[in-house]
Protein backbone atom coordinates (compact mmCIF):
# COMPACT_ATOMS: atom_id res chain seq x y z
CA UNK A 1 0.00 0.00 0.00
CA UNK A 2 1.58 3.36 -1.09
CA UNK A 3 1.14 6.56 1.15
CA UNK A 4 1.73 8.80 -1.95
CA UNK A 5 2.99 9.34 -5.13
CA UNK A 6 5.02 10.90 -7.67
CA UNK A 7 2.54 13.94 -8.15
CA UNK A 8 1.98 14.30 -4.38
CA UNK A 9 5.78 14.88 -4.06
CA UNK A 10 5.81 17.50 -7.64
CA UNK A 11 2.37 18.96 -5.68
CA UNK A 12 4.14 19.62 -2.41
CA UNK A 13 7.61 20.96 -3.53
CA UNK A 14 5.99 22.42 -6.57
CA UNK A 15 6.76 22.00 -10.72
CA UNK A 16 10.50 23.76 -10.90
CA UNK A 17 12.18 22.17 -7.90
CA UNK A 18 10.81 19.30 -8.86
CA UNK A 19 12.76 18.94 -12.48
CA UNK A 20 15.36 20.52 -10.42
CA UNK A 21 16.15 18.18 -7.81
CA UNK A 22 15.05 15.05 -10.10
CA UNK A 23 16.48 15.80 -13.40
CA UNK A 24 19.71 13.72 -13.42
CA UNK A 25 20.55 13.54 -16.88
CA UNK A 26 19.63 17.24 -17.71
CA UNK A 27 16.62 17.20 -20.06
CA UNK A 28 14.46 18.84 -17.72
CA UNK A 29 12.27 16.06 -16.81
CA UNK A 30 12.19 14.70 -13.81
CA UNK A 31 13.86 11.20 -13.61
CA UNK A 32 10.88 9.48 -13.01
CA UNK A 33 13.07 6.67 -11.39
CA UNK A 34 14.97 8.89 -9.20
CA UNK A 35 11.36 9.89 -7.59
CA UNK A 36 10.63 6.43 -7.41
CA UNK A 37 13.68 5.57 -5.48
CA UNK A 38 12.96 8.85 -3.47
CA UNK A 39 8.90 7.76 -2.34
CA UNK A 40 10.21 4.50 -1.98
CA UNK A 41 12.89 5.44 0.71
CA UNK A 42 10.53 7.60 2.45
CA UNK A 43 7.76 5.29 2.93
CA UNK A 44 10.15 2.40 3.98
CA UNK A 45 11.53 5.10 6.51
CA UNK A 46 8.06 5.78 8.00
CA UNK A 47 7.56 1.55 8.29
CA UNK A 48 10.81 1.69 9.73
CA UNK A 49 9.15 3.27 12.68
CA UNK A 50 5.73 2.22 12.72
CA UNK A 51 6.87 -1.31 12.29
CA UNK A 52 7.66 -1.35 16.04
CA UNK A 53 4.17 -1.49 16.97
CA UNK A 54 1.83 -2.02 13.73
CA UNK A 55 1.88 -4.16 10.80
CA UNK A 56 3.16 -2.48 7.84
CA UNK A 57 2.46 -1.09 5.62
CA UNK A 58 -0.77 0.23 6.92
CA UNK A 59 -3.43 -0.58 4.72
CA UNK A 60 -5.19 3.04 4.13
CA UNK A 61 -7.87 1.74 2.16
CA UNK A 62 -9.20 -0.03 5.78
CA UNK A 63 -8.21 3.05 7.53
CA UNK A 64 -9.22 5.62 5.46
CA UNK A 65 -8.68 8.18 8.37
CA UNK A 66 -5.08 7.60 8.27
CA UNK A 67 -4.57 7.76 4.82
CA UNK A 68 -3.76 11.99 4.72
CA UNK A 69 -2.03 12.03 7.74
CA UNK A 70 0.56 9.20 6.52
CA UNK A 71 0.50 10.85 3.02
CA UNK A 72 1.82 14.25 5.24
CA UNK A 73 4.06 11.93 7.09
CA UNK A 74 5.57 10.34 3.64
CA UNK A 75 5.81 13.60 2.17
CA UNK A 76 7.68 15.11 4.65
CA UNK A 77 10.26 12.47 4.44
CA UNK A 78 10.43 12.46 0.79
CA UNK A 79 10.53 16.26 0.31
CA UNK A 80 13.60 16.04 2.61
CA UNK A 81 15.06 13.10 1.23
CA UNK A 82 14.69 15.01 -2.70
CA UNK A 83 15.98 18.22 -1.38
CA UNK A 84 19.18 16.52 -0.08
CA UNK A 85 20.16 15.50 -3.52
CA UNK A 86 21.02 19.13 -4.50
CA UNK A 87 21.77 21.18 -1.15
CA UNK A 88 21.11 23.04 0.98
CA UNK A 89 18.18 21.84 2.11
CA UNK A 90 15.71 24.66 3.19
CA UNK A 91 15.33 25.47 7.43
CA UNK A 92 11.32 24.39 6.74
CA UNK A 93 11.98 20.75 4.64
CA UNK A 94 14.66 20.06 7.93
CA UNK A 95 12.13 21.32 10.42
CA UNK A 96 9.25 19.48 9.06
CA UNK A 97 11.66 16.29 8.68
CA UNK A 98 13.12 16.37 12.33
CA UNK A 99 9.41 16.93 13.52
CA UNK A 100 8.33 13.97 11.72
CA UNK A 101 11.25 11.55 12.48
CA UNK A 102 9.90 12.62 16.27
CA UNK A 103 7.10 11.52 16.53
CA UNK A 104 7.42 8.27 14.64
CA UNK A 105 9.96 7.86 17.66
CA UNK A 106 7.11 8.15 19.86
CA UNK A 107 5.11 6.12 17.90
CA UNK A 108 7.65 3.26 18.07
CA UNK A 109 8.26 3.59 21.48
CA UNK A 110 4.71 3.49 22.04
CA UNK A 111 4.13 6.90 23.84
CA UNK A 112 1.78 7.33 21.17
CA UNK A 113 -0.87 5.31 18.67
CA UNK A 114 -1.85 6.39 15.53
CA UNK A 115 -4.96 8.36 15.82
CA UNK A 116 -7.34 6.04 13.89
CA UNK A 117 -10.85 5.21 14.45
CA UNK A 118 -10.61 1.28 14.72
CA UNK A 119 -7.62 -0.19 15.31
CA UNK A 120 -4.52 -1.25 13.59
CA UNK A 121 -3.13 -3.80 13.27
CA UNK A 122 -0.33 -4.41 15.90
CA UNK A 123 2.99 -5.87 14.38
CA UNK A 124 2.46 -9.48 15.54
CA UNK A 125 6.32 -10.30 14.70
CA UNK A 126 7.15 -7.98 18.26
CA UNK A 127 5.57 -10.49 20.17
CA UNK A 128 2.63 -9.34 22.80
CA UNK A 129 2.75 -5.28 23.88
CA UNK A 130 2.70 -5.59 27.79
CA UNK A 131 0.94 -2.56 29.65
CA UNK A 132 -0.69 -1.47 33.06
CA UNK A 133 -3.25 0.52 34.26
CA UNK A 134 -4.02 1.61 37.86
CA UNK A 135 -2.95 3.84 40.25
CA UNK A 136 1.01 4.49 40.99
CA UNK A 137 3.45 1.75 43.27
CA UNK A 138 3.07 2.76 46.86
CA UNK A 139 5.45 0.51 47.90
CA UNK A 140 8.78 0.03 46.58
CA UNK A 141 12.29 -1.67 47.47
CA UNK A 142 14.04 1.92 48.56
CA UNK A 143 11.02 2.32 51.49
CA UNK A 144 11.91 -1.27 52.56
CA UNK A 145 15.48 -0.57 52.78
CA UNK A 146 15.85 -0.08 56.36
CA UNK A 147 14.50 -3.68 57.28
C-alpha cells in the first residue's frame, strides 16, 4: 500500500524544484526513477518506525482516516530526502523532517498510537505489547530498605 505518489511529491515541492532536484541527466524532466527511489525510501523510513508497533504497511484503504495524515508523514520524508540531492536543504523541509522523524519515535516507542478510528493492526512479529493501568506503586524496594 503506497502513502503517496510521484505527483503528491511535484504537488508539495511544486513544478521547478521538482525537475530541479530530479532531473539527473539534464533534459528537464524529472527522472521518473529517481522519484521512485525517493517515495520509496521515504515510505520504507516511516515503516521503519511504525513497524515497532503495527503491521506495515498500513493498509489506508481499511483506515481511510489515516490515509492523509501518513500521506503528510511520507511527504515530509520524501521532500527532505529530494531536497538533499542538491543542497542546501531549506530550514522548513529540515524542520518538518526532524518533527516527523519525532514523533514516529514516539510512535515506536509506544508513547503514542496512531490516531485512527478502529484499530490497527499491531505488528504481531514484536511479540505481545505488555501494559498497566491503575494507580502508581506505593510501595517500593528503597522504602523497605531499612528492614
Amino acid at each position: 500500500m503506497a502513502y503517496l505518489t510521484n505527483i503528491d511529491i511535484q504537488t508539495r515541492v511544486g513544478a521547478t524544484a521538482y525537475i530541479q532536484f530530479a532531473d539527473d541527466d539534464g533534459d528537464s524532466i524529472a527522472d521518473v526513477a529517481v522519484v521512485d527511489e525517493i517515495r520509496l525510501a521515504a515510505e520504507a523510513e516511516v515503516n521503519s518506525y511504525l513497524a515497532a508497533r503495527y503491521q506495515v504497511p498500513i493498509d489506508v484503504a481499511a483506515h481511510t482516516d489515516l490515509s492523509d495524515m501518513l500521506k503528510s508523514v511520507a511527504l515530509d520524508v520524501a521532500e527532505y530526502r529530494l531536497r538533499l540531492r542538491r543542497p542546501p536543504v531549506s530550514d522548513d523541509a529540515g524542520k518538518r523532517y526532524d518533527q516527523t522523524i519525532a514523533w514516529l519515535a514516539l510512535i515506536a516507542k509506544g508513547v503514542i498510537a496512531l490516531p485512527a478510528a478502529t484499530p490497527v493492526s499491531a505488528n504481531s512479529a514484536q511479540g505481545t505489547i505488555a501494559t498497566t493501568t491503575g494507580d502508581k506503586r506505593v510501595l517500593s524496594r528503597d522504602e523497605f530498605s531499612d528492614y
